[in-house]
PDB file of N, CA and C in Angstrom:
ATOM      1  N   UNK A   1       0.844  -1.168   0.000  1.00  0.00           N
ATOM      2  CA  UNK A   1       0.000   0.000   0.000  1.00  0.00           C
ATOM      3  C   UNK A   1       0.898   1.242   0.000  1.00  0.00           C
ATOM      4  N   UNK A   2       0.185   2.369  -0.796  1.00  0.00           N
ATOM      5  CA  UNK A   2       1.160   3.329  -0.757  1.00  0.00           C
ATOM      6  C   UNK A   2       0.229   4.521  -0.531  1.00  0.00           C
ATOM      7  N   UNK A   3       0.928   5.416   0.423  1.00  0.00           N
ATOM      8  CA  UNK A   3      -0.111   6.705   0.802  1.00  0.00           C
ATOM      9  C   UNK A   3       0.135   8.148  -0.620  1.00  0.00           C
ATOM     10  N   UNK A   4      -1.111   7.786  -0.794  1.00  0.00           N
ATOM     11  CA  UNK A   4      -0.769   9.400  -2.169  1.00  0.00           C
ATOM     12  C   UNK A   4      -1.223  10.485  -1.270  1.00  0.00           C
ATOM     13  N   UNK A   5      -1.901  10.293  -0.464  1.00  0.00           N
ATOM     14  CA  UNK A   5      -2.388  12.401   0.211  1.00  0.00           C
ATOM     15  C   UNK A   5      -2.565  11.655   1.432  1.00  0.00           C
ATOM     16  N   UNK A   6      -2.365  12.219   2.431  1.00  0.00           N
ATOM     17  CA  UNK A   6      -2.801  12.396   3.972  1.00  0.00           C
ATOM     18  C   UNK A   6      -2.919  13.850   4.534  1.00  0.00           C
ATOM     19  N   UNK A   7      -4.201  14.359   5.202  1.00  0.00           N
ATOM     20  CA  UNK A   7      -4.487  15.700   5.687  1.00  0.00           C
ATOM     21  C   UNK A   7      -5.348  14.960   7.147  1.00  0.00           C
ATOM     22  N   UNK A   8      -4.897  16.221   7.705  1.00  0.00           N
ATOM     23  CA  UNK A   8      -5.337  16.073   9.307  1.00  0.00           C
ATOM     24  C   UNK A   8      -6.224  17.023   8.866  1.00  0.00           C
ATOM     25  N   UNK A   9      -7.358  16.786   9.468  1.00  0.00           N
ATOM     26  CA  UNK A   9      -8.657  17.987   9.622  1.00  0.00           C
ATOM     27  C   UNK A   9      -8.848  18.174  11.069  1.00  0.00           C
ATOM     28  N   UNK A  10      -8.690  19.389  11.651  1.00  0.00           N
ATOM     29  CA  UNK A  10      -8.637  19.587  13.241  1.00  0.00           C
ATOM     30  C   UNK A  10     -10.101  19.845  13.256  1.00  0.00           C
ATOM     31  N   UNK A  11     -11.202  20.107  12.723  1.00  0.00           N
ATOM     32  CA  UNK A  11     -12.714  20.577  12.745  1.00  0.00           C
ATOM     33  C   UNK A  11     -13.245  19.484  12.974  1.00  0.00           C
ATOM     34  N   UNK A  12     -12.802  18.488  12.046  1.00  0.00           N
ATOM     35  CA  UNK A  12     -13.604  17.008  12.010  1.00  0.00           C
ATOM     36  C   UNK A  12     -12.974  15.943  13.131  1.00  0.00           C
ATOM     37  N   UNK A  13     -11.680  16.375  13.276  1.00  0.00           N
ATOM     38  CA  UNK A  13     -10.827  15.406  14.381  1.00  0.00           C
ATOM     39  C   UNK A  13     -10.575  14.163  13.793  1.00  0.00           C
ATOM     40  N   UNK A  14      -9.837  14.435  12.229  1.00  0.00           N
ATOM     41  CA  UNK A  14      -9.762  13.003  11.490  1.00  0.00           C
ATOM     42  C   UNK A  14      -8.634  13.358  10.506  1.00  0.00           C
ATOM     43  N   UNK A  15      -8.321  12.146   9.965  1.00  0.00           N
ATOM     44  CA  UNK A  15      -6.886  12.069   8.947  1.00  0.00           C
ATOM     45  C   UNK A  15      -8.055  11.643   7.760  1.00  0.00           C
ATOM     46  N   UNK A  16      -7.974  12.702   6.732  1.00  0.00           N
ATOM     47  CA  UNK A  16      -8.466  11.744   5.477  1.00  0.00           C
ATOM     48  C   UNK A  16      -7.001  11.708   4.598  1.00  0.00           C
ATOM     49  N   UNK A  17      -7.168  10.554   4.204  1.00  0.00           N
ATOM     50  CA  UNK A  17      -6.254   9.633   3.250  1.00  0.00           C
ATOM     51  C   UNK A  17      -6.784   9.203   2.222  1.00  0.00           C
ATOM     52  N   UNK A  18      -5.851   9.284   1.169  1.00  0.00           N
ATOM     53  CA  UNK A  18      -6.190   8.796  -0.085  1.00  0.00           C
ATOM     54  C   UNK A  18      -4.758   7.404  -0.241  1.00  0.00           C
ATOM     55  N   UNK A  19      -4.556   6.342  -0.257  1.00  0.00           N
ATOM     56  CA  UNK A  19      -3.964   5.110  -0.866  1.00  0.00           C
ATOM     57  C   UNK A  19      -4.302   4.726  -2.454  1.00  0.00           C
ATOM     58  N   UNK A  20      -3.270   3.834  -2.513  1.00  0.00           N
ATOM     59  CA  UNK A  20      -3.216   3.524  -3.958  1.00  0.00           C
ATOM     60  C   UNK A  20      -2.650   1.313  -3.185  1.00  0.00           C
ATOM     61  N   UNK A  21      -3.469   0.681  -3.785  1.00  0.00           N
ATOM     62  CA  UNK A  21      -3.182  -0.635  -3.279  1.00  0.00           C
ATOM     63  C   UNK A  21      -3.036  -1.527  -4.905  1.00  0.00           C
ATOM     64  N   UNK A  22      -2.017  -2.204  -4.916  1.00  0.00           N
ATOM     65  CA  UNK A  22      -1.847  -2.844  -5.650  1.00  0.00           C
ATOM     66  C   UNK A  22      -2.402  -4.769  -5.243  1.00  0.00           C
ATOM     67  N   UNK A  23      -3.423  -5.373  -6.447  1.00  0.00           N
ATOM     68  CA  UNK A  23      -3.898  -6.028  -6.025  1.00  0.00           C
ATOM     69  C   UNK A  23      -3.783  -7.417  -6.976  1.00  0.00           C
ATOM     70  N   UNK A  24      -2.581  -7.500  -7.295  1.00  0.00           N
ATOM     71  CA  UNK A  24      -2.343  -8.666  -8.873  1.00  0.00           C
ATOM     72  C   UNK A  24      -3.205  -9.869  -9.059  1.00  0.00           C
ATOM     73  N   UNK A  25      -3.536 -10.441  -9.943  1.00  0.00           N
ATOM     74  CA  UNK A  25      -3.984 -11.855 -10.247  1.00  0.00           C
ATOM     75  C   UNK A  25      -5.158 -11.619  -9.250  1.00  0.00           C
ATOM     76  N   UNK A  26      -5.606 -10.911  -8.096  1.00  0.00           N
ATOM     77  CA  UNK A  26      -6.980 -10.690  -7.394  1.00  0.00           C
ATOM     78  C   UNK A  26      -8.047 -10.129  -7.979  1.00  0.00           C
ATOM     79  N   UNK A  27      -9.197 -10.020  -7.273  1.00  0.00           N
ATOM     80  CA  UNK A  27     -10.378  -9.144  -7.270  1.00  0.00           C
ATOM     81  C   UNK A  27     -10.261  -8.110  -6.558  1.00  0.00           C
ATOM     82  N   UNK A  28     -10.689  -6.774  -6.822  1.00  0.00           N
ATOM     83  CA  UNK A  28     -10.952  -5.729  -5.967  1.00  0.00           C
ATOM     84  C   UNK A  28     -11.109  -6.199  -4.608  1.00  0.00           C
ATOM     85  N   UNK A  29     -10.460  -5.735  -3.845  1.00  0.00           N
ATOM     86  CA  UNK A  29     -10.418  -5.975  -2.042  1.00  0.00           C
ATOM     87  C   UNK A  29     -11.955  -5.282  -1.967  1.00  0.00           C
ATOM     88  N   UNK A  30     -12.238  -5.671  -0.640  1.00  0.00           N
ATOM     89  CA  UNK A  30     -13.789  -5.634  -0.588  1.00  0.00           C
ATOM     90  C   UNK A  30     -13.569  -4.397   0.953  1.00  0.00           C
ATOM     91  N   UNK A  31     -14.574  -3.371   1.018  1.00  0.00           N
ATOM     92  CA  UNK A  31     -14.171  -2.382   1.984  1.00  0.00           C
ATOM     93  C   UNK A  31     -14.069  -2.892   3.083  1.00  0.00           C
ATOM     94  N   UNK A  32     -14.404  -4.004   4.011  1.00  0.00           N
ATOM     95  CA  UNK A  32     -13.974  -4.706   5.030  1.00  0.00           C
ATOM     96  C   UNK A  32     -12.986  -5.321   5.028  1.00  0.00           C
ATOM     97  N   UNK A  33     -12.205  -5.632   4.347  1.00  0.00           N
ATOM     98  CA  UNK A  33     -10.543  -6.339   3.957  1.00  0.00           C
ATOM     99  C   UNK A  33     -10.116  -5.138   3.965  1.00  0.00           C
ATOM    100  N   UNK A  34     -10.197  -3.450   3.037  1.00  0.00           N
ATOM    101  CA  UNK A  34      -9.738  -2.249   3.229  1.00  0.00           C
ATOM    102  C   UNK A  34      -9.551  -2.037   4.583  1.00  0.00           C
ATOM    103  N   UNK A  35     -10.636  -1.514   4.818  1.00  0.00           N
ATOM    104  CA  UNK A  35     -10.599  -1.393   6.523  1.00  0.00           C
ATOM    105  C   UNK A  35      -9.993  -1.696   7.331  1.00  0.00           C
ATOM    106  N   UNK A  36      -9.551  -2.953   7.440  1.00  0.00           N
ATOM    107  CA  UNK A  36      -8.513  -3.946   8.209  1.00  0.00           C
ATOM    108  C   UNK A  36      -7.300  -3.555   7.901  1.00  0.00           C
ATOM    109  N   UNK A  37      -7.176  -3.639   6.680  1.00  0.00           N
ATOM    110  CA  UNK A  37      -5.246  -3.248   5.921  1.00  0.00           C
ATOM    111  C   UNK A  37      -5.630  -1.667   6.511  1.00  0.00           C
ATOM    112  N   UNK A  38      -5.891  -0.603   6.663  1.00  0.00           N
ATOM    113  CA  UNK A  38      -5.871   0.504   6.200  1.00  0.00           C
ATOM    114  C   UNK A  38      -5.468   1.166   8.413  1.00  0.00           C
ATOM    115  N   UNK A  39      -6.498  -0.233   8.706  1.00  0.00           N
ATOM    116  CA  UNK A  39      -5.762   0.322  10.092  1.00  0.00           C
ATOM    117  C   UNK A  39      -4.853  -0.369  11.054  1.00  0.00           C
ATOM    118  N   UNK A  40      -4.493  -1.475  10.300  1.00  0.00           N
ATOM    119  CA  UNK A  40      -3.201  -2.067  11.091  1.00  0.00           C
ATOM    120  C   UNK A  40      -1.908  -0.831  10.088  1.00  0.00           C
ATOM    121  N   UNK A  41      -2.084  -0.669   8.849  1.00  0.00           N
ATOM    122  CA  UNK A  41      -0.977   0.216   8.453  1.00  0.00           C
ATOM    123  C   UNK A  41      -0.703   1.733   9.200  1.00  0.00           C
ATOM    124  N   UNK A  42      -1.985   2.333   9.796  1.00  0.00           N
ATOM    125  CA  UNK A  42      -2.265   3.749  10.158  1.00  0.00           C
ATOM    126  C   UNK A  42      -2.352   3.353  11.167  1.00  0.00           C
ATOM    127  N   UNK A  43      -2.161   1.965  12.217  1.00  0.00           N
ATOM    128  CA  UNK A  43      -1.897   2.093  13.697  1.00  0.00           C
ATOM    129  C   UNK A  43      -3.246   2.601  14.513  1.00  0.00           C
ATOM    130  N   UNK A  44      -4.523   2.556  13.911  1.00  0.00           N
ATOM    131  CA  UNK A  44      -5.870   3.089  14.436  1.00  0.00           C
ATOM    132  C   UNK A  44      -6.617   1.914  14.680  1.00  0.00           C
ATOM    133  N   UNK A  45      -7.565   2.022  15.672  1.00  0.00           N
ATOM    134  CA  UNK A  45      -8.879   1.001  15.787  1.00  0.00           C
ATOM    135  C   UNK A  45      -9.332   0.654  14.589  1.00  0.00           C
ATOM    136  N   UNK A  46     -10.071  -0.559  14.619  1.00  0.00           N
ATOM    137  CA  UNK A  46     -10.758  -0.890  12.488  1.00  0.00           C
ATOM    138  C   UNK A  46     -11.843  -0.103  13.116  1.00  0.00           C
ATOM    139  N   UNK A  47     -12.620  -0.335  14.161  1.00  0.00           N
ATOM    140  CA  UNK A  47     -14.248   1.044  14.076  1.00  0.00           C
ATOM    141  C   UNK A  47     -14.016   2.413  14.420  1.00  0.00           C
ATOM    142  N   UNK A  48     -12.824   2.759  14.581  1.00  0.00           N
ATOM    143  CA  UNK A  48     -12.705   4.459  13.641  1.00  0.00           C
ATOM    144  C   UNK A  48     -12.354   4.338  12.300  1.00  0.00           C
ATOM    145  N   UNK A  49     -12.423   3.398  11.694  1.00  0.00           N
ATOM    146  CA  UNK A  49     -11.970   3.796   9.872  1.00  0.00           C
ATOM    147  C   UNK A  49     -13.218   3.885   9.190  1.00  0.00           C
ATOM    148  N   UNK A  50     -13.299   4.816   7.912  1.00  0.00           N
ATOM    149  CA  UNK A  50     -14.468   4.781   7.628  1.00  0.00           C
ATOM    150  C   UNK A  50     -13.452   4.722   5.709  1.00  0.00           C
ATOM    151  N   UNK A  51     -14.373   3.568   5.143  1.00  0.00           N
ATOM    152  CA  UNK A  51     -13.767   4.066   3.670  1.00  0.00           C
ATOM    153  C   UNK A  51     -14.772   4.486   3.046  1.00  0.00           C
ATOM    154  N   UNK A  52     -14.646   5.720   2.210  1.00  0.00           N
ATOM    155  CA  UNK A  52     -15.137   6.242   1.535  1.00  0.00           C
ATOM    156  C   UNK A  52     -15.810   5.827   0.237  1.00  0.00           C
ATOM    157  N   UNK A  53     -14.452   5.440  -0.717  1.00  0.00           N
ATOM    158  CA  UNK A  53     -15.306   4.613  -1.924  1.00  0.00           C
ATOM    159  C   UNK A  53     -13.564   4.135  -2.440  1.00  0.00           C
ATOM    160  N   UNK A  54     -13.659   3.250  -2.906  1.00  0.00           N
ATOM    161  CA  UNK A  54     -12.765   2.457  -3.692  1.00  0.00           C
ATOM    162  C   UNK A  54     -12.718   2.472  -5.399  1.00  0.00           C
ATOM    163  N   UNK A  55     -11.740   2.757  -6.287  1.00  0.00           N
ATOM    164  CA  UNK A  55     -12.057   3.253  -7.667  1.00  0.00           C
ATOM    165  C   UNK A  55     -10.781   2.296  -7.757  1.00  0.00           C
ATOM    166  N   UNK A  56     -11.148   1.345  -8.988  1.00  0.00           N
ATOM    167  CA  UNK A  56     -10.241   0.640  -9.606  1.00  0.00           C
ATOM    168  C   UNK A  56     -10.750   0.443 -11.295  1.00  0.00           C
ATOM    169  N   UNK A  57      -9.935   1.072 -12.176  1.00  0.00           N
ATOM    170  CA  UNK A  57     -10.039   1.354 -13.385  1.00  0.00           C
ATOM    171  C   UNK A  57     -10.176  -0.235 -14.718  1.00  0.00           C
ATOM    172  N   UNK A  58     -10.626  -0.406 -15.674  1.00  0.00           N
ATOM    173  CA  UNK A  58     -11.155  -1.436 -15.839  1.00  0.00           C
ATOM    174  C   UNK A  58      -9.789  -1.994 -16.362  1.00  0.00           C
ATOM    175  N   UNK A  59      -9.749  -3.112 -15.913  1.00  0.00           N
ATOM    176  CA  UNK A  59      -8.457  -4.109 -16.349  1.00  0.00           C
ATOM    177  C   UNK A  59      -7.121  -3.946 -15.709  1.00  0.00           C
ATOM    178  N   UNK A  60      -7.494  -2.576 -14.571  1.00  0.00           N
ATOM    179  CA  UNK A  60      -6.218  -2.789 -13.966  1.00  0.00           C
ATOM    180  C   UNK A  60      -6.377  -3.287 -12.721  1.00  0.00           C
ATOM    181  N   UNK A  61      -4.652  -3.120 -12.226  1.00  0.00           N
ATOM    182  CA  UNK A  61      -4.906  -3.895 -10.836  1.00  0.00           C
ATOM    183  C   UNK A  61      -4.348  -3.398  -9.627  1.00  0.00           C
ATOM    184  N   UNK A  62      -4.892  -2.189  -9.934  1.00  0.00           N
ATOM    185  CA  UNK A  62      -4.659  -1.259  -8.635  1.00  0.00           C
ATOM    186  C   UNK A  62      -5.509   0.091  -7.985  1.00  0.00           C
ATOM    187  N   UNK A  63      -6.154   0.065  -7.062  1.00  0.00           N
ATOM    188  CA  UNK A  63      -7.568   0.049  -6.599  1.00  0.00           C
ATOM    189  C   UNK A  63      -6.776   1.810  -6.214  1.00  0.00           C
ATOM    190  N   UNK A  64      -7.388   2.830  -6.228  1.00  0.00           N
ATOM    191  CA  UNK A  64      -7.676   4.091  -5.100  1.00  0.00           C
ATOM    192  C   UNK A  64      -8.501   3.929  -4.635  1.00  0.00           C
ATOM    193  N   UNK A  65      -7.742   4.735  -2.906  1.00  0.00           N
ATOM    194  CA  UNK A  65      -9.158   4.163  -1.828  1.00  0.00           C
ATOM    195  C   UNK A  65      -9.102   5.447  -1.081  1.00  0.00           C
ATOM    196  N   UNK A  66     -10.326   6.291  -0.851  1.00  0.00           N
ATOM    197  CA  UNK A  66     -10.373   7.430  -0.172  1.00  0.00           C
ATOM    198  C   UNK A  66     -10.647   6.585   1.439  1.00  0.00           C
ATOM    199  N   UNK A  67     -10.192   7.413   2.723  1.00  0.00           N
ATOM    200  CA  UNK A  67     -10.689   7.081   3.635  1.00  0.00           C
ATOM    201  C   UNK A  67     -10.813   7.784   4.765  1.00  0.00           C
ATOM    202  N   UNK A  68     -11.297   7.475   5.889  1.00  0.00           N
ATOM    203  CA  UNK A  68     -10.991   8.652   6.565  1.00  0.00           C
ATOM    204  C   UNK A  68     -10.777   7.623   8.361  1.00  0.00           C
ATOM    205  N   UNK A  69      -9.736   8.797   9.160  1.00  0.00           N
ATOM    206  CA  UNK A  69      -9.509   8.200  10.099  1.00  0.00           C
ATOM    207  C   UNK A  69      -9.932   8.976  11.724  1.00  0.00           C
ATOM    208  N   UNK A  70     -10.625   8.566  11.860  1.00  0.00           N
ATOM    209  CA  UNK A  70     -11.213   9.523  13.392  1.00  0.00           C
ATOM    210  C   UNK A  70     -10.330   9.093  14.629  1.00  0.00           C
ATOM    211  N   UNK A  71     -10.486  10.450  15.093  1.00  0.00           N
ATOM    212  CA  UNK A  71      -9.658  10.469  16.806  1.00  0.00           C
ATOM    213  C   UNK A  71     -10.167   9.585  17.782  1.00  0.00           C
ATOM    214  N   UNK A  72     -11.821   9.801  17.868  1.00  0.00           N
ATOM    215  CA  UNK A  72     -12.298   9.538  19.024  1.00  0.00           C
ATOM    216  C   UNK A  72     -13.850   8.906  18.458  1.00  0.00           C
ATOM    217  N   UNK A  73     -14.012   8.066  19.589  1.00  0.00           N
ATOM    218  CA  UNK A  73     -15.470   7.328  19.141  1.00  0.00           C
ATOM    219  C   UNK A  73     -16.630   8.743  19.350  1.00  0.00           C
ATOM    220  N   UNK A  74     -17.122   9.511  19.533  1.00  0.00           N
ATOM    221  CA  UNK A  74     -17.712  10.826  20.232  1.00  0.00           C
ATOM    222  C   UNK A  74     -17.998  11.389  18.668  1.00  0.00           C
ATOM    223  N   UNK A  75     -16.934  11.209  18.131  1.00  0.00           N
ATOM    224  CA  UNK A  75     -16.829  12.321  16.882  1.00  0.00           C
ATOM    225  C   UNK A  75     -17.608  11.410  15.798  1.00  0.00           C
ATOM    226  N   UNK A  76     -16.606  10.178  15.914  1.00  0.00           N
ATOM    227  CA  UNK A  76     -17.425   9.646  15.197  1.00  0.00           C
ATOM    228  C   UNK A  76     -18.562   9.086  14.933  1.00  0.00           C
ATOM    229  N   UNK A  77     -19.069   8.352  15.563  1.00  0.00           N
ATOM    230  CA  UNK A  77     -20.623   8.580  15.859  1.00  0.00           C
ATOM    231  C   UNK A  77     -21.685  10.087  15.457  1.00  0.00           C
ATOM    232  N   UNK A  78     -20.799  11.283  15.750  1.00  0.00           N
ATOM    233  CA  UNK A  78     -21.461  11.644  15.814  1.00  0.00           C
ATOM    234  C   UNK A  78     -21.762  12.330  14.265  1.00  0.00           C
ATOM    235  N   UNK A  79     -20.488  12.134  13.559  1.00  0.00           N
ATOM    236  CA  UNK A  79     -20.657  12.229  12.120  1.00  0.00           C
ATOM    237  C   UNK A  79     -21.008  11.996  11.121  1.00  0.00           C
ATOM    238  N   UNK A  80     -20.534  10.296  11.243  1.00  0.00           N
ATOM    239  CA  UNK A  80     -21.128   9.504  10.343  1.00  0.00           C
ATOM    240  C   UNK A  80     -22.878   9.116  10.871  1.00  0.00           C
ATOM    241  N   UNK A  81     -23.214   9.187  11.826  1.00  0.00           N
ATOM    242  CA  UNK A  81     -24.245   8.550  12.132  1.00  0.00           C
ATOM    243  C   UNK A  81     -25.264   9.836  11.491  1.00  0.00           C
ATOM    244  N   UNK A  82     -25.161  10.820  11.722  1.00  0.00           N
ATOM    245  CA  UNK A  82     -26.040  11.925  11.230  1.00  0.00           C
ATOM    246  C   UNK A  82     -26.174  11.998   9.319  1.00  0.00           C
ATOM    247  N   UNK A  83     -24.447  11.657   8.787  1.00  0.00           N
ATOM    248  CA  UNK A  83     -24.438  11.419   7.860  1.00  0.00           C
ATOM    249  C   UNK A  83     -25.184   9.983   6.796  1.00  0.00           C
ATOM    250  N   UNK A  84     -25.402   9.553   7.631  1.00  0.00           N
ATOM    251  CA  UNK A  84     -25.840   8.559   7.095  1.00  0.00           C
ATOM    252  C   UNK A  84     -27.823   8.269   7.319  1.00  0.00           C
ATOM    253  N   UNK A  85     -28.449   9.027   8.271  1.00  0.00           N
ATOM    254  CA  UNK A  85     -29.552   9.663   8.651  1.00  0.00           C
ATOM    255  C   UNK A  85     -29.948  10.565   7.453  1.00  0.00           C
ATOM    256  N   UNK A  86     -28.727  11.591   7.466  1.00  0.00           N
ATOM    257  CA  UNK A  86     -29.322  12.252   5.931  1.00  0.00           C
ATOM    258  C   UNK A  86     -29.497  12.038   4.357  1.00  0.00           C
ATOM    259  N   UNK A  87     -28.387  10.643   4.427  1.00  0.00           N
ATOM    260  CA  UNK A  87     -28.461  10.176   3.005  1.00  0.00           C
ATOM    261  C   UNK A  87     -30.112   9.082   3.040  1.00  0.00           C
ATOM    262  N   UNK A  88     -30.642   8.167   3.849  1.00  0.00           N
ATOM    263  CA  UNK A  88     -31.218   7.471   4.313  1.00  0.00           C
ATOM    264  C   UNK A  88     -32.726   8.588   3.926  1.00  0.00           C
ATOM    265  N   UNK A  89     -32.731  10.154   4.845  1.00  0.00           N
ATOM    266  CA  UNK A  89     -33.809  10.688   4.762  1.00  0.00           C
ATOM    267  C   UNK A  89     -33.870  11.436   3.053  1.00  0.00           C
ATOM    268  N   UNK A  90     -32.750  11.408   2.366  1.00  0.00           N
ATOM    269  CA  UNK A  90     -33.001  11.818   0.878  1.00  0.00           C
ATOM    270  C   UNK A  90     -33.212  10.585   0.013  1.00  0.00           C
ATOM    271  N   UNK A  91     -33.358   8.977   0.398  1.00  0.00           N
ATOM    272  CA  UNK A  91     -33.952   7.993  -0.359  1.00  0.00           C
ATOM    273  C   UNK A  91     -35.507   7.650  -0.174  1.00  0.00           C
ATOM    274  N   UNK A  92     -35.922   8.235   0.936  1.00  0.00           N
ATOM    275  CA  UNK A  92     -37.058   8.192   1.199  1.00  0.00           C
ATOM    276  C   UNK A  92     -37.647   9.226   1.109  1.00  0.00           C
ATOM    277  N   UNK A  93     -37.384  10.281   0.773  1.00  0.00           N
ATOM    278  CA  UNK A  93     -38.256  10.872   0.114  1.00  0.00           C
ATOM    279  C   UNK A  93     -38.149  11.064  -1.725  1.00  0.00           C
ATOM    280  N   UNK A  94     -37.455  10.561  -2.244  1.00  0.00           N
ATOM    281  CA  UNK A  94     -37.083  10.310  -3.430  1.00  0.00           C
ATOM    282  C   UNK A  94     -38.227   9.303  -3.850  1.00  0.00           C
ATOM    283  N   UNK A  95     -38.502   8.193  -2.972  1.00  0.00           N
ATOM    284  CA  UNK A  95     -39.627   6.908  -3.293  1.00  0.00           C
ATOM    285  C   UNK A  95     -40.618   7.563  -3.320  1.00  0.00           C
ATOM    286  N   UNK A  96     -41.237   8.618  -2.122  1.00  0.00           N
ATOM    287  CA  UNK A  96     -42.757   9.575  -1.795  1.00  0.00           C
ATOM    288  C   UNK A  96     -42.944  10.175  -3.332  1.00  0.00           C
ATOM    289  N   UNK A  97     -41.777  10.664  -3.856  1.00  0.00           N
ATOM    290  CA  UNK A  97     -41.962  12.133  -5.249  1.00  0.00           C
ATOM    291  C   UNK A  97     -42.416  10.532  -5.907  1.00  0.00           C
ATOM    292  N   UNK A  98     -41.706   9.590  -6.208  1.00  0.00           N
ATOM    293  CA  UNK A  98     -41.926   8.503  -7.080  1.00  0.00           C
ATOM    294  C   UNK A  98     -43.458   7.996  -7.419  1.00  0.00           C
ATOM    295  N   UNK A  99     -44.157   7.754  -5.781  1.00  0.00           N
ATOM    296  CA  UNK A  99     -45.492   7.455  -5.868  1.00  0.00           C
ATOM    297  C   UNK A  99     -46.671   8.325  -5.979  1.00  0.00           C
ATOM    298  N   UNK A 100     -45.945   9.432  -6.457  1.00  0.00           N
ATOM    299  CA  UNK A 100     -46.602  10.708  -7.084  1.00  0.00           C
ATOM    300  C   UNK A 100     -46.869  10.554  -7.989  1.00  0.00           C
TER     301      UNK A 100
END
């Protein structure tokens, strides 16, 4: 694994990282195999890692992986959990306009 960007965000209380993983003769690593590699390498808990999205270009064999790394369980929770409340409350109302 090789780190292409690392930034500390002091607002969010997190490291987002961008990696580049080389993955030969395999399948795309699956974001729970990420997760695992991403925090025994960065020395963090696996439930502060959050990956973002994984982009691996067609026929090759080497994946970019955005991710992000939180300080404290407090933060996180309190980020992702809201974040994910709001993506959740824009699919459901997307179905309501639908049965319009």
């Amino acid at each position: 694994m090789k780190t292409l960007n690392q930034f500390y965000n002091p607002l969010l209380e997190r490291k987002e990282i961008e990696v580049s993983m080389e993955h030969a003769k395999s399948k795309t690593p699956s974001g729970i195999e990420i997760k695992k590699i991403i925090s025994e390498h960065f020395k963090s808990p696996e439930d502060l890692v959050v990956v973002r999205y994984i982009k691996t270009e067609f026929g090759d064999n080497v994946s970019k992986i955005n991710a992000y790394i939180y300080e404290n369980k407090d933060v996180f929770t309190a980020i992702e959990i809201f974040r994910k409340k709001k993506i959740k409350d824009k699919k459901t109302d997307s179905k309501e306009e639908d049965k319009k």
